[in-house]
C-alpha atoms as a PDB file:
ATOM      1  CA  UNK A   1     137.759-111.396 -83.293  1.00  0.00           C
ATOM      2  CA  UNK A   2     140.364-111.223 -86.306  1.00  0.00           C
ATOM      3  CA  UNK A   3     143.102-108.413 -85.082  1.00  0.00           C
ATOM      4  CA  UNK A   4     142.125-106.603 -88.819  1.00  0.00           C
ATOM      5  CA  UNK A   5     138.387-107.431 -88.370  1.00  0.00           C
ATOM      6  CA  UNK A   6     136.044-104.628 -88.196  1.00  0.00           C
ATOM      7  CA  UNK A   7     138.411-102.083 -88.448  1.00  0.00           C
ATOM      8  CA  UNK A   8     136.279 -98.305 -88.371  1.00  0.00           C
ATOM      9  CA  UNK A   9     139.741 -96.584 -88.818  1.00  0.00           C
ATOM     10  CA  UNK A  10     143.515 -96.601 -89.338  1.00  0.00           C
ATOM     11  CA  UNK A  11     145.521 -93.756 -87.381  1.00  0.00           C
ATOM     12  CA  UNK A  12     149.185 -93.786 -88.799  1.00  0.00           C
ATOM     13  CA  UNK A  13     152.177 -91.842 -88.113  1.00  0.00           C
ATOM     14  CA  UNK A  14     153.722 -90.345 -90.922  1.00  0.00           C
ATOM     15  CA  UNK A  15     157.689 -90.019 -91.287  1.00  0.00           C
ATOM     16  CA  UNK A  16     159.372 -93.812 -91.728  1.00  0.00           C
ATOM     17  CA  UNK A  17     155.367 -94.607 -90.898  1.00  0.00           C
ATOM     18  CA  UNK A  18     154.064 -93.345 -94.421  1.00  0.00           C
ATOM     19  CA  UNK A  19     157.001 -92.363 -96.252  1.00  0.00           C
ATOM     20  CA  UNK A  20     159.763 -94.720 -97.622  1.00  0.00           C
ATOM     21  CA  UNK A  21     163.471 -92.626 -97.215  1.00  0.00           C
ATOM     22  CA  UNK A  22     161.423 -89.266 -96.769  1.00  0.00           C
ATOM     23  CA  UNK A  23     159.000 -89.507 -99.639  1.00  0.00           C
ATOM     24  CA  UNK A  24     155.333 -90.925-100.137  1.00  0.00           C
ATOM     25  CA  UNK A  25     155.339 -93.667-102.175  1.00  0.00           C
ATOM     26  CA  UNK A  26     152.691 -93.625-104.977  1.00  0.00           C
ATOM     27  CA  UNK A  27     151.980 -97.197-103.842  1.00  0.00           C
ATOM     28  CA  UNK A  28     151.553 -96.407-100.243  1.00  0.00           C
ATOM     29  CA  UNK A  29     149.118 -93.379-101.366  1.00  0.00           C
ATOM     30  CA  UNK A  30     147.129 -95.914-103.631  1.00  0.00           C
ATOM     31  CA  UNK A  31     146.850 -97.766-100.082  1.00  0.00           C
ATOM     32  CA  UNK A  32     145.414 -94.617 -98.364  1.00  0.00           C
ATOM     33  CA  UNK A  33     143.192 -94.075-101.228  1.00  0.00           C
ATOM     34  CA  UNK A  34     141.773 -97.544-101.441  1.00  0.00           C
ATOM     35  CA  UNK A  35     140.943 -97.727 -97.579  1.00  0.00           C
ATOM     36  CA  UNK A  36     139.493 -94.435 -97.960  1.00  0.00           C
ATOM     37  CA  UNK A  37     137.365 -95.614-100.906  1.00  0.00           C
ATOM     38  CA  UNK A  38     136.120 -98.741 -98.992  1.00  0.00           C
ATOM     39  CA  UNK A  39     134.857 -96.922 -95.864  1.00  0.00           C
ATOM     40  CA  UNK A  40     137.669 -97.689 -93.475  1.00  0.00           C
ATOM     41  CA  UNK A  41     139.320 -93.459 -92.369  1.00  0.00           C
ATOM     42  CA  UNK A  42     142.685 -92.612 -92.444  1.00  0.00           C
ATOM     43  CA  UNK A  43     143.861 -90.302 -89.665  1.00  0.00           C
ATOM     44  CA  UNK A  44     147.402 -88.957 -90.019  1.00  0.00           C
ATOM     45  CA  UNK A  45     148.896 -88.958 -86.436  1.00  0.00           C
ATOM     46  CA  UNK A  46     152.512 -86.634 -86.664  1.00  0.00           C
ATOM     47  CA  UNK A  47     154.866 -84.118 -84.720  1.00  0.00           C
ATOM     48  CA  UNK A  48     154.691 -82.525 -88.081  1.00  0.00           C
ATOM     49  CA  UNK A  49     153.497 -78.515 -87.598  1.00  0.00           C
ATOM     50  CA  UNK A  50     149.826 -77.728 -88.193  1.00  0.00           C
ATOM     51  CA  UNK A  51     150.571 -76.480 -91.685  1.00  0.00           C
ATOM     52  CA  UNK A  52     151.421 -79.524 -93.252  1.00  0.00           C
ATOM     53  CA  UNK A  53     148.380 -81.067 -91.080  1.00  0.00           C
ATOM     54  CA  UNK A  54     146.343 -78.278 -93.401  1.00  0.00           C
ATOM     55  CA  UNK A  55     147.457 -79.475 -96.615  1.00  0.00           C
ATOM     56  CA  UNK A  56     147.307 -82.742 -95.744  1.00  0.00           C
ATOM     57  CA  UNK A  57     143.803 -83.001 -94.666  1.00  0.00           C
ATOM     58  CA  UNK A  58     142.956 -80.744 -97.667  1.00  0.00           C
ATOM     59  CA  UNK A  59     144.833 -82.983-100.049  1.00  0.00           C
ATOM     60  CA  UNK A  60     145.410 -86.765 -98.872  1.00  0.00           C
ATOM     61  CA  UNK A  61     142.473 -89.101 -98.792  1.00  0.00           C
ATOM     62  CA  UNK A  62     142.373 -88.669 -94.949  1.00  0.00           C
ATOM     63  CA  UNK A  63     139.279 -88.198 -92.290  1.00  0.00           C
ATOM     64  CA  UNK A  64     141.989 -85.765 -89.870  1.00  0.00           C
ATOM     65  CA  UNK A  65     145.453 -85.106 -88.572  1.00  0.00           C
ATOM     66  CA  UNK A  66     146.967 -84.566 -85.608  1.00  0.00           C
ATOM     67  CA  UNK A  67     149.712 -82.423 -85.796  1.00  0.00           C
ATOM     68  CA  UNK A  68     152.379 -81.256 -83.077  1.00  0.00           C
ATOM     69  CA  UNK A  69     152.336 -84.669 -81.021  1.00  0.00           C
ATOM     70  CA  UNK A  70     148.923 -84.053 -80.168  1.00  0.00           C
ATOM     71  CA  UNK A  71     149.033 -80.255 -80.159  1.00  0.00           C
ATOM     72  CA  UNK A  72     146.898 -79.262 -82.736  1.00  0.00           C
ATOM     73  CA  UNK A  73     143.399 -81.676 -83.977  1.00  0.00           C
ATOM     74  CA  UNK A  74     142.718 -80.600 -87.458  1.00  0.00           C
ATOM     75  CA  UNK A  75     138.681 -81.840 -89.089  1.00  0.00           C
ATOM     76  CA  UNK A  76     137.441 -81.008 -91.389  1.00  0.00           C
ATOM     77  CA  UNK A  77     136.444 -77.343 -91.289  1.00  0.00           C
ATOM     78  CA  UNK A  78     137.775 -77.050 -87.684  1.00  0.00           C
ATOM     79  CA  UNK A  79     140.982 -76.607 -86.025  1.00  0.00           C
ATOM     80  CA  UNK A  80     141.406 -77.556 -82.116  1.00  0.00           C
ATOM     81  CA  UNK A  81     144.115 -76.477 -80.214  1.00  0.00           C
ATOM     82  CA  UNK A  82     144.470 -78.455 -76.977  1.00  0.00           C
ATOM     83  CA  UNK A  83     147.078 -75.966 -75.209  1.00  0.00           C
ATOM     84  CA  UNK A  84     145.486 -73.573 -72.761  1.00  0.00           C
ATOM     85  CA  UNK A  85     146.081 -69.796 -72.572  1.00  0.00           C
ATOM     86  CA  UNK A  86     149.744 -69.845 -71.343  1.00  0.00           C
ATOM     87  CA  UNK A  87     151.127 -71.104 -74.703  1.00  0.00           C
ATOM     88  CA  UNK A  88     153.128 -67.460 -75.297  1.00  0.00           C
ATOM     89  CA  UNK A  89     155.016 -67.871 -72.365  1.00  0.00           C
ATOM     90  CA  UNK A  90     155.857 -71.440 -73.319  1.00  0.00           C
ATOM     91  CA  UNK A  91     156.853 -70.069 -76.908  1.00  0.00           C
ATOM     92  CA  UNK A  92     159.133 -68.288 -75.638  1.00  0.00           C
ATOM     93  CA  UNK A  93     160.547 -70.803 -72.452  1.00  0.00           C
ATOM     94  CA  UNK A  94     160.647 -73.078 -75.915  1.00  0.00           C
ATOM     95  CA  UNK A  95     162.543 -70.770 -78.004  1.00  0.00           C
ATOM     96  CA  UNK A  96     165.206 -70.306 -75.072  1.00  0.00           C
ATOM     97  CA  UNK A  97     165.297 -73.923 -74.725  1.00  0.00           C
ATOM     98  CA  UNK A  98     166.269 -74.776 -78.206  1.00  0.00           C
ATOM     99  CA  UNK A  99     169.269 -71.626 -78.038  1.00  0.00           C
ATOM    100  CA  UNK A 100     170.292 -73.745 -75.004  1.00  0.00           C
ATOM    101  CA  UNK A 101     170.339 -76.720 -76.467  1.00  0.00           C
ATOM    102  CA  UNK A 102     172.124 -75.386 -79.600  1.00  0.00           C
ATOM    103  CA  UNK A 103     175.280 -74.304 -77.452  1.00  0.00           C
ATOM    104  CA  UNK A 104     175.544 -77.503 -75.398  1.00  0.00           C
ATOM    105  CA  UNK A 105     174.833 -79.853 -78.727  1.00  0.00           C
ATOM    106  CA  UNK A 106     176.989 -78.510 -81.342  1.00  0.00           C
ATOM    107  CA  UNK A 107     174.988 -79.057 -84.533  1.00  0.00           C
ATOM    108  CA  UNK A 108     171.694 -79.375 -83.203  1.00  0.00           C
ATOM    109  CA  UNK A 109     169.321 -76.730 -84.614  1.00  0.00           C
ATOM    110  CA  UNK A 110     165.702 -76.402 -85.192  1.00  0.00           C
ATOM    111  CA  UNK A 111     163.792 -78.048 -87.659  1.00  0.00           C
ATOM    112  CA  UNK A 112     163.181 -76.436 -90.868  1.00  0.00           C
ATOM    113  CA  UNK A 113     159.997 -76.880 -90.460  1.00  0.00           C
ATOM    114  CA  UNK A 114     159.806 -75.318 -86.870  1.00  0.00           C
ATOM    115  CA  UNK A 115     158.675 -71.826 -88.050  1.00  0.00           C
ATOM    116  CA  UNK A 116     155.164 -73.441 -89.214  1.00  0.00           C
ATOM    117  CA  UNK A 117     154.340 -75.197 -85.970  1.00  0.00           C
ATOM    118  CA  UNK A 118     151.900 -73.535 -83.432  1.00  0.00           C
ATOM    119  CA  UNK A 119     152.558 -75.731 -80.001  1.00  0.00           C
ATOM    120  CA  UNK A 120     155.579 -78.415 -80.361  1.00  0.00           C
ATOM    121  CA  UNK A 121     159.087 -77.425 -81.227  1.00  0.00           C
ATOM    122  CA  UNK A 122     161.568 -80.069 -83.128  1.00  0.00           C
ATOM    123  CA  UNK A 123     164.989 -80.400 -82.914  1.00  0.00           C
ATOM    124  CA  UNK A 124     166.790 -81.877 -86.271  1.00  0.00           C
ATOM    125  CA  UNK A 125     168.616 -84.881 -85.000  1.00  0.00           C
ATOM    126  CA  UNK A 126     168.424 -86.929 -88.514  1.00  0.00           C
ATOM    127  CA  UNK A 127     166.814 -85.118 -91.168  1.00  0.00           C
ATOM    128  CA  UNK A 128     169.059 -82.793 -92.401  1.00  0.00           C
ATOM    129  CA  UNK A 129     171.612 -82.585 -89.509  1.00  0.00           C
ATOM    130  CA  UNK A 130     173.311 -85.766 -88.546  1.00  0.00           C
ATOM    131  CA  UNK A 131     173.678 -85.356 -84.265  1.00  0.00           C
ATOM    132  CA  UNK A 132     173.541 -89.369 -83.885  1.00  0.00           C
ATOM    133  CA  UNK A 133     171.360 -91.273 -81.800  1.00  0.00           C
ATOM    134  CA  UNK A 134     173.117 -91.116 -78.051  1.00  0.00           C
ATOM    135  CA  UNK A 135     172.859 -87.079 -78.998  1.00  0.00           C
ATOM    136  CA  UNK A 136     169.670 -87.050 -79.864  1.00  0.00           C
ATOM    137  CA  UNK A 137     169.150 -89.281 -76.788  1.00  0.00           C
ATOM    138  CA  UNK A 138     170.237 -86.750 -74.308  1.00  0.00           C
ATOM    139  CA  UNK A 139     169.307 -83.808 -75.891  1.00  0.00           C
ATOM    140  CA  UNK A 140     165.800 -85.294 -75.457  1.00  0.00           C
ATOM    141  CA  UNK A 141     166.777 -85.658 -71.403  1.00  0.00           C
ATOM    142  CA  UNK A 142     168.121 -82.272 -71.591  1.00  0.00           C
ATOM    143  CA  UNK A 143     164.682 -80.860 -72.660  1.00  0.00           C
ATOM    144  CA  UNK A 144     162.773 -82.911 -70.143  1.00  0.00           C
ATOM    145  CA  UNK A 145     164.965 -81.225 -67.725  1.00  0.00           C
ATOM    146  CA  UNK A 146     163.886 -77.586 -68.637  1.00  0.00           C
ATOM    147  CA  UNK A 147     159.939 -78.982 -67.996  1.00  0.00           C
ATOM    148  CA  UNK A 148     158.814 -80.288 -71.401  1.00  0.00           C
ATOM    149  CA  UNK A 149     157.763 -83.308 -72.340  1.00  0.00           C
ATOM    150  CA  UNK A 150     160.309 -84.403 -75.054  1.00  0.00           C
ATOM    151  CA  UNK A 151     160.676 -87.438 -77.370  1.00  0.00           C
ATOM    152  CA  UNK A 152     162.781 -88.196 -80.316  1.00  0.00           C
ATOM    153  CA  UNK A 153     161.230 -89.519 -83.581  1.00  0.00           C
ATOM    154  CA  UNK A 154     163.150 -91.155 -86.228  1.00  0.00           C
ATOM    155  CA  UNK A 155     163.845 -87.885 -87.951  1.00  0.00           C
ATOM    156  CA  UNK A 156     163.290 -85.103 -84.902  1.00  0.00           C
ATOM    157  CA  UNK A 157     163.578 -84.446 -81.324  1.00  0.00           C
ATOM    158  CA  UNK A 158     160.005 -83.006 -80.696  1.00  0.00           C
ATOM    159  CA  UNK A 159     159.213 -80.831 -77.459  1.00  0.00           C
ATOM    160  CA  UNK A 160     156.194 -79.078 -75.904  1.00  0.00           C
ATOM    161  CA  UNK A 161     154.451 -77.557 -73.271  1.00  0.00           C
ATOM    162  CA  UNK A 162     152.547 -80.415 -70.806  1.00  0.00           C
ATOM    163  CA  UNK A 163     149.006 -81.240 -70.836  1.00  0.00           C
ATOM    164  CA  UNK A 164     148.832 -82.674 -73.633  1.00  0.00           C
ATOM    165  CA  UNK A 165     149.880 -85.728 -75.760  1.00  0.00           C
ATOM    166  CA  UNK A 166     148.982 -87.876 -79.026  1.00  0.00           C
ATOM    167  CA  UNK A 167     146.845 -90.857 -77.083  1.00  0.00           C
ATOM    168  CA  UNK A 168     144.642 -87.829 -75.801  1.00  0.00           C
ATOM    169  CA  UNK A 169     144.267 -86.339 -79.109  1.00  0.00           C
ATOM    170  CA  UNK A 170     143.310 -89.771 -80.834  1.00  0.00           C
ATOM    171  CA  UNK A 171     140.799 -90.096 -78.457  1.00  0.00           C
ATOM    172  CA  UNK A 172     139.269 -86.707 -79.029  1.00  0.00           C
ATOM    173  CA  UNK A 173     139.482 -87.845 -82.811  1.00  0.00           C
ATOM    174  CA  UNK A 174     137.290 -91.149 -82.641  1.00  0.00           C
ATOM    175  CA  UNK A 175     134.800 -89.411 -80.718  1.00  0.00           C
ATOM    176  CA  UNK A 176     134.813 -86.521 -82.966  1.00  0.00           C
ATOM    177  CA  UNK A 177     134.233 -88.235 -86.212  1.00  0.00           C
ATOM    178  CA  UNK A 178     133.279 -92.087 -84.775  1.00  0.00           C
ATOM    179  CA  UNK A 179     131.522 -91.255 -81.439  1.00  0.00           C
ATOM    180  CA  UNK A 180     133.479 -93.573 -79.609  1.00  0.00           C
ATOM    181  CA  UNK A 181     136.423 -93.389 -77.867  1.00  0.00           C
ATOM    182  CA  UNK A 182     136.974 -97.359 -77.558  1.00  0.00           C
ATOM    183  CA  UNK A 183     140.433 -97.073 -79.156  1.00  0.00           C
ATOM    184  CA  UNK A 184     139.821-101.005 -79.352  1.00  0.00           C
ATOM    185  CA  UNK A 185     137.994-100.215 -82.649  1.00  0.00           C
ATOM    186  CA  UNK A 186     140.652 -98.550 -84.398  1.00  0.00           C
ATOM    187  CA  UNK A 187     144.279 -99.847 -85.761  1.00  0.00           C
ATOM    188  CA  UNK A 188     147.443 -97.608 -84.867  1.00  0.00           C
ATOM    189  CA  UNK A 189     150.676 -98.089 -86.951  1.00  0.00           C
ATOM    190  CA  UNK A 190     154.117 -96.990 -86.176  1.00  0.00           C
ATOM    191  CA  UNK A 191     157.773 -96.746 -86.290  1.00  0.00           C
ATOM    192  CA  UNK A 192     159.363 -94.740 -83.674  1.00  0.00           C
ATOM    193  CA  UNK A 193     159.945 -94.152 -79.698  1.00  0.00           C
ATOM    194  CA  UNK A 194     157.388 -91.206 -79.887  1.00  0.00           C
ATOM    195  CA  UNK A 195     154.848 -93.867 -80.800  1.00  0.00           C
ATOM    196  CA  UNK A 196     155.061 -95.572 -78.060  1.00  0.00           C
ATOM    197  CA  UNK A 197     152.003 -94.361 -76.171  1.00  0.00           C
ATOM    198  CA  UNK A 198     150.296 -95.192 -78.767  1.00  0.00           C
ATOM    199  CA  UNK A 199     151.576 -98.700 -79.039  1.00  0.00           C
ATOM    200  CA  UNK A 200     149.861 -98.969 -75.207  1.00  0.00           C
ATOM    201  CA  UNK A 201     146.789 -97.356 -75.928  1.00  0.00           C
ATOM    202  CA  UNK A 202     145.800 -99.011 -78.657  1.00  0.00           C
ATOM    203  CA  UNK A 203     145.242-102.649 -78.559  1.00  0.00           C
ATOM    204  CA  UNK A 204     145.406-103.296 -82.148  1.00  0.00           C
ATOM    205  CA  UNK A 205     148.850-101.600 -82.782  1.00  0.00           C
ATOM    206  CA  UNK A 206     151.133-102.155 -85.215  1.00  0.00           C
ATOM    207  CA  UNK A 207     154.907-101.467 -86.029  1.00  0.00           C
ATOM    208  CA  UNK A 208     156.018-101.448 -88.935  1.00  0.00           C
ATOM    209  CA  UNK A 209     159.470-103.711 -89.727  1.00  0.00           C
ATOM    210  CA  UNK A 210     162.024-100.776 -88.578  1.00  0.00           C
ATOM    211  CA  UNK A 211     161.049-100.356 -85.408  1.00  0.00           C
ATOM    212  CA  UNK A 212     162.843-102.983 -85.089  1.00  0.00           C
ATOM    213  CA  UNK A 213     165.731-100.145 -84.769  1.00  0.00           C
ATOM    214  CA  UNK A 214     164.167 -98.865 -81.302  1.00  0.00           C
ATOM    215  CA  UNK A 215     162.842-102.060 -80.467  1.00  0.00           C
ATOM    216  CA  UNK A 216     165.016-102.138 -77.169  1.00  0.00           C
ATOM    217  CA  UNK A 217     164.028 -98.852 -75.907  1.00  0.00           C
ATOM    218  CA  UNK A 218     160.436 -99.159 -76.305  1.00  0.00           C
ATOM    219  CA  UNK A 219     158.687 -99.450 -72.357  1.00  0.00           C
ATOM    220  CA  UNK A 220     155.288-100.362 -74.523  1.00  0.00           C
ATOM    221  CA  UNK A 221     155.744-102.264 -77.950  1.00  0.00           C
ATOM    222  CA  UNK A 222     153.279-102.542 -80.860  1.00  0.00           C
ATOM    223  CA  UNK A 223     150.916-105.977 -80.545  1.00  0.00           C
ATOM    224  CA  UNK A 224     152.236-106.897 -83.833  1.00  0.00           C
ATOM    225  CA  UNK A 225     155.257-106.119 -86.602  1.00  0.00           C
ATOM    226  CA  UNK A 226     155.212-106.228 -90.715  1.00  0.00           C
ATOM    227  CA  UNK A 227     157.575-108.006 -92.740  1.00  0.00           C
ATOM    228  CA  UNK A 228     158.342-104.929 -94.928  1.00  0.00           C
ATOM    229  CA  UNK A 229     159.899-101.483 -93.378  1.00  0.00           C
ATOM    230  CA  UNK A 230     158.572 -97.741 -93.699  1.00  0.00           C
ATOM    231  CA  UNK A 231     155.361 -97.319 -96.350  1.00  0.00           C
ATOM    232  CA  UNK A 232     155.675-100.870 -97.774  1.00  0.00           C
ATOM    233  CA  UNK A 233     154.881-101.700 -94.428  1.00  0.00           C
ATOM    234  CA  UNK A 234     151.804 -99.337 -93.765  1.00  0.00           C
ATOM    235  CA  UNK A 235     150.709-101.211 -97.531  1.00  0.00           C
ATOM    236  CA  UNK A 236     150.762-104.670 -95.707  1.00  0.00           C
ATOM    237  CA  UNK A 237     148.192-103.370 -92.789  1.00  0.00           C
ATOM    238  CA  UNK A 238     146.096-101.500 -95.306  1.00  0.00           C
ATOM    239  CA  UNK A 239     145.699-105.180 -97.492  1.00  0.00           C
ATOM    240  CA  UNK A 240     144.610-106.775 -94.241  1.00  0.00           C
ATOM    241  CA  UNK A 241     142.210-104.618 -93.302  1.00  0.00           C
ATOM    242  CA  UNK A 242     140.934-104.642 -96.837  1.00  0.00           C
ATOM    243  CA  UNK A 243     140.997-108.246 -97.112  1.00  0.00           C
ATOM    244  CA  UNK A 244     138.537-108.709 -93.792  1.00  0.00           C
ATOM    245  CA  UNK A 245     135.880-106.735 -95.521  1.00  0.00           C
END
């Protein structure tokens, strides 16, 4: 079988995935839009918080999202949160975490974005602050110290409670809308370290050009690269699946 051959859906991460130096191309939405119009789902997969998840799904030619690195499953008409009853105490383990982290990184704060999330936490490491990548690095160890899993993205350092993860929620996706959880079915393009269990669970994974830029600290690296970086990338994987219908 052709790697973009029968292709029932494309899961895609979202910052340096979808966006080109922070924004959505109208190019790269054209490419979500045309996949969407020839049968083949989109499903947003991001640390982002659950709000923007909302408006995505409500806005973007997509089939779901994922939001919180697996945290929160959003279909359409439902929400699912895969955390179990203990997430207040985590909030606030979380919250004391991130003060921590605050007075041993000087500069590192949370996320803008931080007071919309329900289970995951991000630190800024590259969006607005500028910490630098060894920070970020061990500010990431520092986290999985305190008992969380932790992993940088190209913009945030994202934390949360365990049990969970973004494979897991995939997997719930598929069988959701697709009835099968045969991940071998679906494509799966990214960019960053906190991709990288996706890179092994899918077989059909792709990264696209600048992950090249983590490419040394990936444990599990996608089955094949674009030519062209960020959404220009995510554009050539859309034309191949396209071009196999």
């Amino acid at each position: 079988m052709k790697f973009f051959s029968n292709v029932r859906a494309v899961f895609t991460d979202l910052d340096g995935t979808l966006t080109t130096k922070g924004k959505i191309l109208p190019t790269t939405y054209h490419a979500l839009a045309a996949l969407d119009a020839a049968g083949i789902g989109v499903v947003v997969v991001t640390g982002r918080p659950a709000g923007w998840g909302d408006s995505l799904l409500r806005l973007w030619p997509v089939r779901a999202v994922i939001a919180e690195n697996g945290g929160v499953v959003l279909l359409p008409g439902r929400k699912l949160l895969q955390v179990g009853r203990s997430l207040a105490a985590f909030r606030r383990k979380m919250r004391s975490a991130a003060l921590a982290a605050a007075r041993r990184f000087p500069g590192a704060r949370l996320s803008r974005d931080s007071i919309y999330t329900e289970v995951n936490l991000a630190i800024d490491w590259n969006e607005d602050a500028r910490l630098g990548e060894p920070k970020a690095r061990r500010l990431e160890q520092f986290l999985r110290r305190r008992g969380f899993q932790a992993v940088r993205s190209s913009v945030h350092v994202n934390f949360w409670p365990p049990g969970f993860d973004k494979l897991t929620a995939c997997r719930v996706v598929a069988r959701e809308l697709y009835g099968d959880d045969d991940l071998a079915r679906f494509v799966y393009v990214g960019d960053a370290l906190n991709d990288e269990p996706l890179f092994a669970g899918f077989p059909r994974s792709v990264g696209v050009a600048n992950v090249r830029e983590v490419w040394k600290d990936l444990r599990a690296r996608p089955a094949r690269v674009t030519r062209r970086r960020e959404g220009r990338g995510f554009e050539e994987v859309a034309s191949a699946v396209l071009r196999m219908l």
